[in-house]
PDB file of N, CA and C in Angstrom:
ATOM      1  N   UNK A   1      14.700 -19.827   0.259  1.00  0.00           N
ATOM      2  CA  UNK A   1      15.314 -18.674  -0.351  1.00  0.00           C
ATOM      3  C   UNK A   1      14.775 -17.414   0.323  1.00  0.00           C
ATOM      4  N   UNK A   2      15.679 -16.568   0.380  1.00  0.00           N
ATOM      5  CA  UNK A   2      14.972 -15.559   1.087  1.00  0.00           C
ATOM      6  C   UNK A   2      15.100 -14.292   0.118  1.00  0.00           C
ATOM      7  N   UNK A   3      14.455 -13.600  -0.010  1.00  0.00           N
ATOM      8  CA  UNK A   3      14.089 -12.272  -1.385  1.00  0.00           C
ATOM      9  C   UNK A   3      13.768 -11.109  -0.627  1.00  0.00           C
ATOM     10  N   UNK A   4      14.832  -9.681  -0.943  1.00  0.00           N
ATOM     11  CA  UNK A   4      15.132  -8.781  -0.502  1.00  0.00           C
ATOM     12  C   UNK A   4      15.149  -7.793  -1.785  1.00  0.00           C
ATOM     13  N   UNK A   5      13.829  -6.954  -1.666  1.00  0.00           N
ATOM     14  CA  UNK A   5      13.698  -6.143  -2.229  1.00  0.00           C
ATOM     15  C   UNK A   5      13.649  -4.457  -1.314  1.00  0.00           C
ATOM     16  N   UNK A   6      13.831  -3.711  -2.480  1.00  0.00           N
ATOM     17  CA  UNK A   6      13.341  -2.572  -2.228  1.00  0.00           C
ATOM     18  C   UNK A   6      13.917  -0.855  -3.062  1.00  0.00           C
ATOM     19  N   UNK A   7      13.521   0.022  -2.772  1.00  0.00           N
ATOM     20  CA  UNK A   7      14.452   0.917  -3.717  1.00  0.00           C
ATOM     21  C   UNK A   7      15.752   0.966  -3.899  1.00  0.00           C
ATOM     22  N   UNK A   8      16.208   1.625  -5.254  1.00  0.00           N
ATOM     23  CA  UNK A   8      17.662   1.742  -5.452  1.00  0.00           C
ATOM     24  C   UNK A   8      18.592   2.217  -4.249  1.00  0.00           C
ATOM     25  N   UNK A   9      19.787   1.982  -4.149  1.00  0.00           N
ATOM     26  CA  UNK A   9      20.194   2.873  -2.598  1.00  0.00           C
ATOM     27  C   UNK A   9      19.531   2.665  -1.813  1.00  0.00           C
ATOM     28  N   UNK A  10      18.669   1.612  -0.920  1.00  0.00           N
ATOM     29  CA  UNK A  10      18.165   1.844   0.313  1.00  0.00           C
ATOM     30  C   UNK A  10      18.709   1.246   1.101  1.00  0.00           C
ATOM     31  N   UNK A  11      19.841   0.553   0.952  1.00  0.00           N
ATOM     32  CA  UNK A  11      20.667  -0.145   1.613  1.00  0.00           C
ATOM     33  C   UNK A  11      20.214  -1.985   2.027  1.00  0.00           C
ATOM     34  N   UNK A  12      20.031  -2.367   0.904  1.00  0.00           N
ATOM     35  CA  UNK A  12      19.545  -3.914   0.398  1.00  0.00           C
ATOM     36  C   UNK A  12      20.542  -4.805   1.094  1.00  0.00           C
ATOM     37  N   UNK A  13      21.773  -4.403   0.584  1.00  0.00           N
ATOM     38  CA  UNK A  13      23.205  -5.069   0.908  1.00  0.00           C
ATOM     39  C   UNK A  13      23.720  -5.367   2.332  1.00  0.00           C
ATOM     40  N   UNK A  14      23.361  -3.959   2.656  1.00  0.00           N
ATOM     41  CA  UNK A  14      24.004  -3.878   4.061  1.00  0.00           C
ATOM     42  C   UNK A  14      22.456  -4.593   5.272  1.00  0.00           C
ATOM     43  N   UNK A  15      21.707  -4.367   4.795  1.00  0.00           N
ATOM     44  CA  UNK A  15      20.902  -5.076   5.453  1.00  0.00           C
ATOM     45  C   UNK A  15      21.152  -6.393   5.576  1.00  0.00           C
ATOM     46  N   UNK A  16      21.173  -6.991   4.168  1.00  0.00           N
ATOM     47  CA  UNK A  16      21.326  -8.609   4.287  1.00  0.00           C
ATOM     48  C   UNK A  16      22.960  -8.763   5.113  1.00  0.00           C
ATOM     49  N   UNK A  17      23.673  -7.966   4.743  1.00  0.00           N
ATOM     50  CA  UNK A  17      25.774  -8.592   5.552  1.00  0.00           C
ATOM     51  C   UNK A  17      24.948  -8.726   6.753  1.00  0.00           C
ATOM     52  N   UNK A  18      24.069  -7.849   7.409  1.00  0.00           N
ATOM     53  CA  UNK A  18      23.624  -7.743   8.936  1.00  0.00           C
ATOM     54  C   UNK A  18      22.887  -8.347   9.356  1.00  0.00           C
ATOM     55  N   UNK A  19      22.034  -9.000   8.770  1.00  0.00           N
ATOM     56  CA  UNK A  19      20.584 -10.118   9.220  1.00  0.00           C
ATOM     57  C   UNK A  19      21.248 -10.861   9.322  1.00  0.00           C
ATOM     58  N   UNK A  20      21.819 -11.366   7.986  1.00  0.00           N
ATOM     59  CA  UNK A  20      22.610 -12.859   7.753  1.00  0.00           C
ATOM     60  C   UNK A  20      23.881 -13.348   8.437  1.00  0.00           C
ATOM     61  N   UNK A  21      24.773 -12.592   8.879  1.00  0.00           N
ATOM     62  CA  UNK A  21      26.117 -12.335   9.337  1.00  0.00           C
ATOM     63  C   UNK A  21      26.831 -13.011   8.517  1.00  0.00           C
ATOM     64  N   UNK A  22      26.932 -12.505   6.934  1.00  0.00           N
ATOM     65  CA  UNK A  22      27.153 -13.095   6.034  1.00  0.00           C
ATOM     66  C   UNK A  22      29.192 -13.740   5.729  1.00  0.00           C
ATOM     67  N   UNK A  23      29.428 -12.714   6.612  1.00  0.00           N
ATOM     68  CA  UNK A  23      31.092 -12.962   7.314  1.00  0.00           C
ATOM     69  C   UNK A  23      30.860 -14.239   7.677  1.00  0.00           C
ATOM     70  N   UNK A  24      30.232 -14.928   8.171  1.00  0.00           N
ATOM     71  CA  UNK A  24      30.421 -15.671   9.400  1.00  0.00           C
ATOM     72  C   UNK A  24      29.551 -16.911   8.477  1.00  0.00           C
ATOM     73  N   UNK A  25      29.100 -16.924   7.342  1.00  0.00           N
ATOM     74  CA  UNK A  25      28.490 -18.493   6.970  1.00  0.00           C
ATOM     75  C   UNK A  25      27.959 -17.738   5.509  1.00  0.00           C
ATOM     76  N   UNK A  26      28.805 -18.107   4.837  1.00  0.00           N
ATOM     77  CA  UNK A  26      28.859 -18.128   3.447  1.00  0.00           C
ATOM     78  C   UNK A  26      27.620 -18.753   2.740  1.00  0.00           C
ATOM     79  N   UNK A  27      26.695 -18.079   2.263  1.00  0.00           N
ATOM     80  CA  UNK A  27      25.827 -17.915   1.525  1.00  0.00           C
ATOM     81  C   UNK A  27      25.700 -17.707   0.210  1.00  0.00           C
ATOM     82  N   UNK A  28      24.872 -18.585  -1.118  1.00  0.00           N
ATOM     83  CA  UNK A  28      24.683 -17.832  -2.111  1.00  0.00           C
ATOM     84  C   UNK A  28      24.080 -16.690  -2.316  1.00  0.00           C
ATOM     85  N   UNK A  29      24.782 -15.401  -2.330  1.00  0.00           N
ATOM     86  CA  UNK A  29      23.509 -14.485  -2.730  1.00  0.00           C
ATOM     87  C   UNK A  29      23.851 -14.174  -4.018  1.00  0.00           C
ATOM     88  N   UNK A  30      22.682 -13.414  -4.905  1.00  0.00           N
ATOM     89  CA  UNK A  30      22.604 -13.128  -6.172  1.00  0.00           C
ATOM     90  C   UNK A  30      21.952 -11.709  -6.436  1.00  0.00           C
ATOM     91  N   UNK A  31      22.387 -10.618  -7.138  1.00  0.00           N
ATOM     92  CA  UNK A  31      21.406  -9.352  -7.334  1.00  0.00           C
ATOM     93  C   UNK A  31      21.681  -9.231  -8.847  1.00  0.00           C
ATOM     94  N   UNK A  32      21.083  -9.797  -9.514  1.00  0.00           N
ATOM     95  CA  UNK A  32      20.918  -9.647 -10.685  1.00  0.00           C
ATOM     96  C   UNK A  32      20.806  -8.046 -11.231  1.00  0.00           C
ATOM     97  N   UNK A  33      21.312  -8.146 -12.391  1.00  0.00           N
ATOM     98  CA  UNK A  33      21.125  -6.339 -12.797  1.00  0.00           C
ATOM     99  C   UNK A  33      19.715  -6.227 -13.555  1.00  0.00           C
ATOM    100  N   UNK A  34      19.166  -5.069 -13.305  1.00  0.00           N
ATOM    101  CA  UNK A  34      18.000  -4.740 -14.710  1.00  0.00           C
ATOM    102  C   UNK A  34      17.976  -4.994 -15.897  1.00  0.00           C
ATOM    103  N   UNK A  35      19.315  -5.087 -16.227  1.00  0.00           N
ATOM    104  CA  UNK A  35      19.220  -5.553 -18.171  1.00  0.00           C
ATOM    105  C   UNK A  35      19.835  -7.439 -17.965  1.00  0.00           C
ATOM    106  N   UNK A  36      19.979  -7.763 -16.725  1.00  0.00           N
ATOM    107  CA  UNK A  36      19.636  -9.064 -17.075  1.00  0.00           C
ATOM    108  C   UNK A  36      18.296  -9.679 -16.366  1.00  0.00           C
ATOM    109  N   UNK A  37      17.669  -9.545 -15.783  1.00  0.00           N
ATOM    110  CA  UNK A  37      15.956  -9.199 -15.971  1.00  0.00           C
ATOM    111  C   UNK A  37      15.259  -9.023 -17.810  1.00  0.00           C
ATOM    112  N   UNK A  38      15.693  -8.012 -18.039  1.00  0.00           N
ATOM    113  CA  UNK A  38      15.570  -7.747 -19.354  1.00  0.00           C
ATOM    114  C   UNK A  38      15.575  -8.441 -20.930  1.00  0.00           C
ATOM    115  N   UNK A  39      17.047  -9.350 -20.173  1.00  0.00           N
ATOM    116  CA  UNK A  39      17.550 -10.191 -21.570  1.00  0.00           C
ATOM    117  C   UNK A  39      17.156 -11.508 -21.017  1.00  0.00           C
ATOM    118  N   UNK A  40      16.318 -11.870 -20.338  1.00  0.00           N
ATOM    119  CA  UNK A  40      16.035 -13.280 -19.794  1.00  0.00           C
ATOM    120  C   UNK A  40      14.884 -13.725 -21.105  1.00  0.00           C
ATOM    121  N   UNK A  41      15.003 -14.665 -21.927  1.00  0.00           N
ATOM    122  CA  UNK A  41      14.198 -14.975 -22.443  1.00  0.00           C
ATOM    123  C   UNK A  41      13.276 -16.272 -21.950  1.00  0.00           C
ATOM    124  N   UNK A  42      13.971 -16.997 -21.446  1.00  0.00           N
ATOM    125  CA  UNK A  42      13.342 -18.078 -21.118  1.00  0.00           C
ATOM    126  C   UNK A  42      12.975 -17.751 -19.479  1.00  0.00           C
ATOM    127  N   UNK A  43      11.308 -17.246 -19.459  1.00  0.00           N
ATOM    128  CA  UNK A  43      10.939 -16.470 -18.129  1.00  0.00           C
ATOM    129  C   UNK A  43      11.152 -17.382 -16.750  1.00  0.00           C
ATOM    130  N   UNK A  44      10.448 -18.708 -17.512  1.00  0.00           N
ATOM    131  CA  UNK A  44      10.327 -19.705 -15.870  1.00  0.00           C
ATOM    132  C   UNK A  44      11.681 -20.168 -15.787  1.00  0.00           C
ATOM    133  N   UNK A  45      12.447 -20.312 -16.344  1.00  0.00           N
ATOM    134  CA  UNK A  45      13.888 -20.993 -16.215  1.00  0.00           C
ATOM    135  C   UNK A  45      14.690 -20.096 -15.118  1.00  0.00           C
ATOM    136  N   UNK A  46      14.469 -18.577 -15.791  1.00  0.00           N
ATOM    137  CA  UNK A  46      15.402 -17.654 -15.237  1.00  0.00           C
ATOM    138  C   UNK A  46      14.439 -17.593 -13.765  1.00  0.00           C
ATOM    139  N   UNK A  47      13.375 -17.679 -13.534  1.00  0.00           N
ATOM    140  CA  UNK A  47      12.634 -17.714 -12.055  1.00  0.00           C
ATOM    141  C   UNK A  47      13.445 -18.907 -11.345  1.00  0.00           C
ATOM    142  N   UNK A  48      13.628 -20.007 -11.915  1.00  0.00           N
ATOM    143  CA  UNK A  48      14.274 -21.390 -11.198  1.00  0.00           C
ATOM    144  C   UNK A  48      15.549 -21.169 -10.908  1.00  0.00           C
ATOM    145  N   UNK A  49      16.221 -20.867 -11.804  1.00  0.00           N
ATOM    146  CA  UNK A  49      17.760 -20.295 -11.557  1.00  0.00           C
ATOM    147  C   UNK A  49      17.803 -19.396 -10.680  1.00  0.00           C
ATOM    148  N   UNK A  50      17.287 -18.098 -10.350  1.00  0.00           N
ATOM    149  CA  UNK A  50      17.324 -17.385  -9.223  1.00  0.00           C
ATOM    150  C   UNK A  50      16.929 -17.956  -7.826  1.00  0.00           C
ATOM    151  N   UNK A  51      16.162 -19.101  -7.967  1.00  0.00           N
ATOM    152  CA  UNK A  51      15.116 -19.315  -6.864  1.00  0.00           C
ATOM    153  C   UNK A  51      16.588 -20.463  -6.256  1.00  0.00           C
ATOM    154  N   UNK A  52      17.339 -20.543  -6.672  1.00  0.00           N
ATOM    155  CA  UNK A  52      18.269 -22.143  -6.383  1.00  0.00           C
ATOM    156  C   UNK A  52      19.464 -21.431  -5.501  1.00  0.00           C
ATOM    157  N   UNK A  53      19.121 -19.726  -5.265  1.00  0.00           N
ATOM    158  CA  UNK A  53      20.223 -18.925  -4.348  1.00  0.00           C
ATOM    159  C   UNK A  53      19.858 -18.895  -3.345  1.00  0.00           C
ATOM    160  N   UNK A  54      20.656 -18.335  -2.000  1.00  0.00           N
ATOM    161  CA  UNK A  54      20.136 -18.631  -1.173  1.00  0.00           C
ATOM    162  C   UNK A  54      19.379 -17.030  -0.787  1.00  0.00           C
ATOM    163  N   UNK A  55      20.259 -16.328  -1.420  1.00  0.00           N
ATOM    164  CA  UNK A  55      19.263 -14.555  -1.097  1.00  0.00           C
ATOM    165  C   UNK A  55      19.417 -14.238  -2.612  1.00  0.00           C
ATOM    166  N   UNK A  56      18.202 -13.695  -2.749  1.00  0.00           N
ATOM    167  CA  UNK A  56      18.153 -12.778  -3.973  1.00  0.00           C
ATOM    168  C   UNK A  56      17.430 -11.317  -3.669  1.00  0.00           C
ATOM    169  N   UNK A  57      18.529 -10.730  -3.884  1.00  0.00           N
ATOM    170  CA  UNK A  57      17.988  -9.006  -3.780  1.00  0.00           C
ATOM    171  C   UNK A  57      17.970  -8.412  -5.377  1.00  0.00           C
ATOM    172  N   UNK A  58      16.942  -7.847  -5.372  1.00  0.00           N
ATOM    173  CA  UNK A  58      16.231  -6.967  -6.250  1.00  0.00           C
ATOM    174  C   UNK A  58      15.777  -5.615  -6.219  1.00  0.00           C
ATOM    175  N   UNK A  59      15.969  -4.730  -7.102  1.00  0.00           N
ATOM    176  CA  UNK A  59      15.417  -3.639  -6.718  1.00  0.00           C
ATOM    177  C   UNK A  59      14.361  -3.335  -7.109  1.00  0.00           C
ATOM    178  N   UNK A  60      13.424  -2.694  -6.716  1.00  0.00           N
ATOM    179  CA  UNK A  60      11.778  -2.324  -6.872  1.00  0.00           C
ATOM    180  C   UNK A  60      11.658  -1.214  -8.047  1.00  0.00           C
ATOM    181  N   UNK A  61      10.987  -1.467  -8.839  1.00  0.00           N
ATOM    182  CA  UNK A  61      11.179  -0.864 -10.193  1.00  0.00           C
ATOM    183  C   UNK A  61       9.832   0.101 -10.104  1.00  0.00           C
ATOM    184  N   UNK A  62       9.237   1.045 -10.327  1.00  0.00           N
ATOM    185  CA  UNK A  62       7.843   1.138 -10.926  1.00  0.00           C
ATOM    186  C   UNK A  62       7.500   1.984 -10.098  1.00  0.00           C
ATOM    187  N   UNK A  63       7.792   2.548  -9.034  1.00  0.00           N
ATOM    188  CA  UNK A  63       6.986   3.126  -7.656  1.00  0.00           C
ATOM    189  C   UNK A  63       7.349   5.100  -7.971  1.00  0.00           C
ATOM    190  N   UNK A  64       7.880   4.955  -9.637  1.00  0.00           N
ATOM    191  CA  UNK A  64       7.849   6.544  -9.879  1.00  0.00           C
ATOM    192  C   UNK A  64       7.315   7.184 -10.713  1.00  0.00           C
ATOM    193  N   UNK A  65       8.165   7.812 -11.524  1.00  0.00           N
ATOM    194  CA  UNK A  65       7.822   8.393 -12.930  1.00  0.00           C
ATOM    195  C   UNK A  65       7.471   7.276 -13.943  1.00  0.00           C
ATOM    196  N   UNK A  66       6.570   6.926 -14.217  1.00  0.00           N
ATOM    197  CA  UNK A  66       6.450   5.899 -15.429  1.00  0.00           C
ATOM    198  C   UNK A  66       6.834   6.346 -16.635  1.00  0.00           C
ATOM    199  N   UNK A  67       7.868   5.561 -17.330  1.00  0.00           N
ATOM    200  CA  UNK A  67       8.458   6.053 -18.997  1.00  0.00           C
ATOM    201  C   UNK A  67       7.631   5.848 -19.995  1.00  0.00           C
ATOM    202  N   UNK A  68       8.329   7.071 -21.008  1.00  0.00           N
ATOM    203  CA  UNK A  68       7.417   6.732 -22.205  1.00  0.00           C
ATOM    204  C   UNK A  68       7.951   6.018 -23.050  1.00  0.00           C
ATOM    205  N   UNK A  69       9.035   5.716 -22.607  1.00  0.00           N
ATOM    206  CA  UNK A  69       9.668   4.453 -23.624  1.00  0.00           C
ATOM    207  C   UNK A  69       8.946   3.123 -23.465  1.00  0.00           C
ATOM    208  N   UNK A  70       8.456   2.548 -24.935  1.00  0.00           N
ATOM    209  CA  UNK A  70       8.409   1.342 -24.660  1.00  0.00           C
ATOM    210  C   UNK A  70       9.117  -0.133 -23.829  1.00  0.00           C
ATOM    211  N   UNK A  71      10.257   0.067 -24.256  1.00  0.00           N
ATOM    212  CA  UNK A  71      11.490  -0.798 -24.263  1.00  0.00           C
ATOM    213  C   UNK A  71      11.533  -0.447 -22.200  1.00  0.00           C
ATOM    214  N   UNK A  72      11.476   0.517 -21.595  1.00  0.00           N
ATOM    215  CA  UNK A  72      11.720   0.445 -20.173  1.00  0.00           C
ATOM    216  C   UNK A  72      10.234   0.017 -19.880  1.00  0.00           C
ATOM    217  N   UNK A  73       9.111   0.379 -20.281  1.00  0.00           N
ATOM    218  CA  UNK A  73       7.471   0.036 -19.491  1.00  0.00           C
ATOM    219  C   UNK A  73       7.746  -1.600 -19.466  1.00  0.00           C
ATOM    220  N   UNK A  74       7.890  -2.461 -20.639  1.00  0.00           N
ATOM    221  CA  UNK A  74       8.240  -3.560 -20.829  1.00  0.00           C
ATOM    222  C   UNK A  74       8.985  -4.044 -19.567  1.00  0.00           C
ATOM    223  N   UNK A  75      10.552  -3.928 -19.558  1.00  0.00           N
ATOM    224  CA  UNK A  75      11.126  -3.844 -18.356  1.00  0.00           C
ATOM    225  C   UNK A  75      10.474  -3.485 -17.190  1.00  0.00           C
ATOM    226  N   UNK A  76       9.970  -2.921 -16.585  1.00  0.00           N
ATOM    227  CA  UNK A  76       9.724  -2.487 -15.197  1.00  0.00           C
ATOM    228  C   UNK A  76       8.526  -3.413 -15.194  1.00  0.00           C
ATOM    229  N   UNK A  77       7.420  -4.023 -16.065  1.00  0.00           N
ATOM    230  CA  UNK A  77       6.356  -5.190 -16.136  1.00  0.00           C
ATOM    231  C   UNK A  77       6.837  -6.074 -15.987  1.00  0.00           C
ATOM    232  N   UNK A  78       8.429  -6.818 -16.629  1.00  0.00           N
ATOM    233  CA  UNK A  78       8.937  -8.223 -16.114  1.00  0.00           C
ATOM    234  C   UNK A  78       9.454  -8.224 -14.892  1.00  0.00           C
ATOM    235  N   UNK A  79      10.210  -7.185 -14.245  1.00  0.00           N
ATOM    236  CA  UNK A  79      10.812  -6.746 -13.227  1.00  0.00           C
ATOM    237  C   UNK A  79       9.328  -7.254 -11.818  1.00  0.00           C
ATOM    238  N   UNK A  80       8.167  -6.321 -12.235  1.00  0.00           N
ATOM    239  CA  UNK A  80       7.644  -6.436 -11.474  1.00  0.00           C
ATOM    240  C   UNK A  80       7.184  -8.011 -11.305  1.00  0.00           C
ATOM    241  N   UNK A  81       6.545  -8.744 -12.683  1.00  0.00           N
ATOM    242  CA  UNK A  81       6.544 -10.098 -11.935  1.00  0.00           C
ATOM    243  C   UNK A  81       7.592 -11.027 -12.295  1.00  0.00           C
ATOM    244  N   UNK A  82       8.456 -10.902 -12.451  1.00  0.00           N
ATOM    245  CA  UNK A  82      10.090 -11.424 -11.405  1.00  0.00           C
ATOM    246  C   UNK A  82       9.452 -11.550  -9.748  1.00  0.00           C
ATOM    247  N   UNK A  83       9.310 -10.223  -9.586  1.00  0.00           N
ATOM    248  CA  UNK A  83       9.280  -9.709  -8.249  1.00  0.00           C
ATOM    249  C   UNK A  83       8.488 -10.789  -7.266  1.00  0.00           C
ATOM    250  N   UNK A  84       7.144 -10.788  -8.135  1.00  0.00           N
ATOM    251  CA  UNK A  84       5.924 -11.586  -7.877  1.00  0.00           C
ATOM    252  C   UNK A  84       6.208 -13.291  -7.265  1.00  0.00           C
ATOM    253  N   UNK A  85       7.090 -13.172  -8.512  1.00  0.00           N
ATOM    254  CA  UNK A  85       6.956 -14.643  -8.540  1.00  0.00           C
ATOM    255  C   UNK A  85       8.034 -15.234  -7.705  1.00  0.00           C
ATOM    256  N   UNK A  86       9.113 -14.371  -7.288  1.00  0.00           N
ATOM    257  CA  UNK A  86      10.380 -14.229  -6.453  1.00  0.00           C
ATOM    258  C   UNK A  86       9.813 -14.652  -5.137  1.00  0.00           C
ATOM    259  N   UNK A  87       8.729 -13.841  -4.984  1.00  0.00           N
ATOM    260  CA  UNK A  87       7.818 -13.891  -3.392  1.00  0.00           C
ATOM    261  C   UNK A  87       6.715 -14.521  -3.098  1.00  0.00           C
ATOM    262  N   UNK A  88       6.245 -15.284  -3.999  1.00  0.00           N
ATOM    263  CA  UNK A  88       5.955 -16.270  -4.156  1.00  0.00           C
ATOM    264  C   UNK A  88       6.321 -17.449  -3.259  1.00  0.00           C
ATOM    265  N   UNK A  89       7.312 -17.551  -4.311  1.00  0.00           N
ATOM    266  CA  UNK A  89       8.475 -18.780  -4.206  1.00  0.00           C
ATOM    267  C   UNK A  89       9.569 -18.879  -2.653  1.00  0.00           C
ATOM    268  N   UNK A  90       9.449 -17.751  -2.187  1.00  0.00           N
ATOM    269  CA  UNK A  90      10.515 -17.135  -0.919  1.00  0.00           C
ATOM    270  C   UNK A  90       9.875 -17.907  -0.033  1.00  0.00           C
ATOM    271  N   UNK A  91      10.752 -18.318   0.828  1.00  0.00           N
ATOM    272  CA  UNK A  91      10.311 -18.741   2.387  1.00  0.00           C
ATOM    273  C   UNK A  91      10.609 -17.178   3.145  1.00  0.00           C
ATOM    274  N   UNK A  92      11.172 -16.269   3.096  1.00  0.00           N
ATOM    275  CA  UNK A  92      10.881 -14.607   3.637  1.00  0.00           C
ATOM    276  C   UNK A  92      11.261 -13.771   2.556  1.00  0.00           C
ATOM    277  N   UNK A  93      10.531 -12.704   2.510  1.00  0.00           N
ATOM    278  CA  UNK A  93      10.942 -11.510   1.813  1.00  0.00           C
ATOM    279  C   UNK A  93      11.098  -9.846   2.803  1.00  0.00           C
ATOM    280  N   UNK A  94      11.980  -9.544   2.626  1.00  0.00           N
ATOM    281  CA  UNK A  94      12.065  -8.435   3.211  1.00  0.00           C
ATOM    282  C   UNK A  94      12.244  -7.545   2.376  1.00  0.00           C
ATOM    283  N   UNK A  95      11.620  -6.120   2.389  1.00  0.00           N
ATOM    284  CA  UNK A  95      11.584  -5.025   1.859  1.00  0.00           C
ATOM    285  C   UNK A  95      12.085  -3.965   2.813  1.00  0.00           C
ATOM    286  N   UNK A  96      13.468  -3.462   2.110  1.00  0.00           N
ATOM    287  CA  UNK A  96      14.211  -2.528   3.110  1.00  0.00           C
ATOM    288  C   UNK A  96      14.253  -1.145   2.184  1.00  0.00           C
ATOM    289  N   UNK A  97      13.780  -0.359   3.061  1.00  0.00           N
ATOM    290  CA  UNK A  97      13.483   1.214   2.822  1.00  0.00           C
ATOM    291  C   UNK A  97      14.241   2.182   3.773  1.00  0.00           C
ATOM    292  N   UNK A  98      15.250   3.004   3.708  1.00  0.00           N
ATOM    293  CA  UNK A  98      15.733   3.900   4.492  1.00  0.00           C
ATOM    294  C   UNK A  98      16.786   2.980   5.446  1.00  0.00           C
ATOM    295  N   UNK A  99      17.469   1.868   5.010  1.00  0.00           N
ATOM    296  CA  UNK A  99      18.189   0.925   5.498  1.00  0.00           C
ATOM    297  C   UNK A  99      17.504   0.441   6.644  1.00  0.00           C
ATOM    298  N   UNK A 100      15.948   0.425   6.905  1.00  0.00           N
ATOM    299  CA  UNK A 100      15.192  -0.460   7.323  1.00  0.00           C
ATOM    300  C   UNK A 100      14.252  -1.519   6.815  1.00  0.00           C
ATOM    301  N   UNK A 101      15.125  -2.857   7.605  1.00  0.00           N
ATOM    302  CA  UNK A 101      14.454  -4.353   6.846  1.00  0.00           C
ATOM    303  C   UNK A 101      12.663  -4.088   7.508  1.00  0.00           C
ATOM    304  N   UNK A 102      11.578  -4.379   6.267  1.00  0.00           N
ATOM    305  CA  UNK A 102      10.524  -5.101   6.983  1.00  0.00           C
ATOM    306  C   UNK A 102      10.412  -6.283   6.821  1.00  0.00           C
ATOM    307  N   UNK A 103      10.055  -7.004   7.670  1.00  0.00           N
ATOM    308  CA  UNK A 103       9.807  -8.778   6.927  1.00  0.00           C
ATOM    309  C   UNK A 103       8.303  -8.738   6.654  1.00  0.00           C
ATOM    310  N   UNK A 104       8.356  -8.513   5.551  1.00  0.00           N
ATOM    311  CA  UNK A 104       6.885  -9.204   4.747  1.00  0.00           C
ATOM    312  C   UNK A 104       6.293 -10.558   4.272  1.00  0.00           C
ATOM    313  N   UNK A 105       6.778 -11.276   5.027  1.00  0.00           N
ATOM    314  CA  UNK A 105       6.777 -13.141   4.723  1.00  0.00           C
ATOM    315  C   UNK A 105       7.859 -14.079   5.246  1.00  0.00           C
ATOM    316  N   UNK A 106       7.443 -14.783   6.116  1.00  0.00           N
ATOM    317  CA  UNK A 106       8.282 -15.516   6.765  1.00  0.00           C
ATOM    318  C   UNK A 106       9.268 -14.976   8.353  1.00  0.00           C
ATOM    319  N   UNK A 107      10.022 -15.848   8.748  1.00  0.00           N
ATOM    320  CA  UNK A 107      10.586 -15.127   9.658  1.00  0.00           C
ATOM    321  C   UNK A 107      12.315 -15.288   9.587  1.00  0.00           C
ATOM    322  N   UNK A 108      12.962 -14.220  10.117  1.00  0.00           N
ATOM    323  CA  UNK A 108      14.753 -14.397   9.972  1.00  0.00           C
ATOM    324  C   UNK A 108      15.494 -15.532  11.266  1.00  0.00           C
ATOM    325  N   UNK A 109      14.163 -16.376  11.985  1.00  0.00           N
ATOM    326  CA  UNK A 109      14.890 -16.830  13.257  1.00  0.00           C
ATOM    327  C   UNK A 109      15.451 -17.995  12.877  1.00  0.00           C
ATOM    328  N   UNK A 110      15.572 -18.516  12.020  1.00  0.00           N
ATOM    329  CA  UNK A 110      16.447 -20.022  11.620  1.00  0.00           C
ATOM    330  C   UNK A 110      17.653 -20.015  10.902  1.00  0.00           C
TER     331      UNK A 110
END
């Protein structure tokens, strides 16, 4: 599985159509939204179910203003180990910032 994180808008998507040549060999990918992160009750299940795609992009939660809402601190703590455990589990993760991929684990040559 390969796990593609990084900020909102940094161009997650277009990175992966372009690594992957996703035209050209049909892939599962999956980007789950924040409020289903959120409503996952059963934590390791929803880790297995994501992990059975072939890309999962995520966006990086936490790297700003921290809320004073309970209900989002909560969120952005499962988010983050989602994240964890996403990359973990990844044979590569790339973190793309400014619609540049880094590979932080593993490599894109296979």
């Amino acid at each position: 599985m390969i796990f593609v994180t990084g900020p909102r808008y940094s161009g997650k998507h277009v990175v992966v159509r372009n690594m992957l040549q996703l035209s050209e060999e049909p892939m599962r990918v999956i980007d789950p939204s924040l409020e289903d992160v959120g409503n996952a009750t059963d934590f390791d299940a929803y880790v297995k179910e994501l992990c059975a795609y072939d890309v999962v992009i995520l966006p990086e939660v936490g790297s700003g203003v921290v809320p004073m809402d309970a209900e989002a601190v909560n969120l952005r703590e499962k988010c983050g180990e989602l994240a964890q455990r996403l990359a973990t589990q990844a044979d590569v993760v790339v973190r793309v910032v400014c619609g540049i991929p880094q590979i932080l684990k593993g490599t894109m040559d296979s």
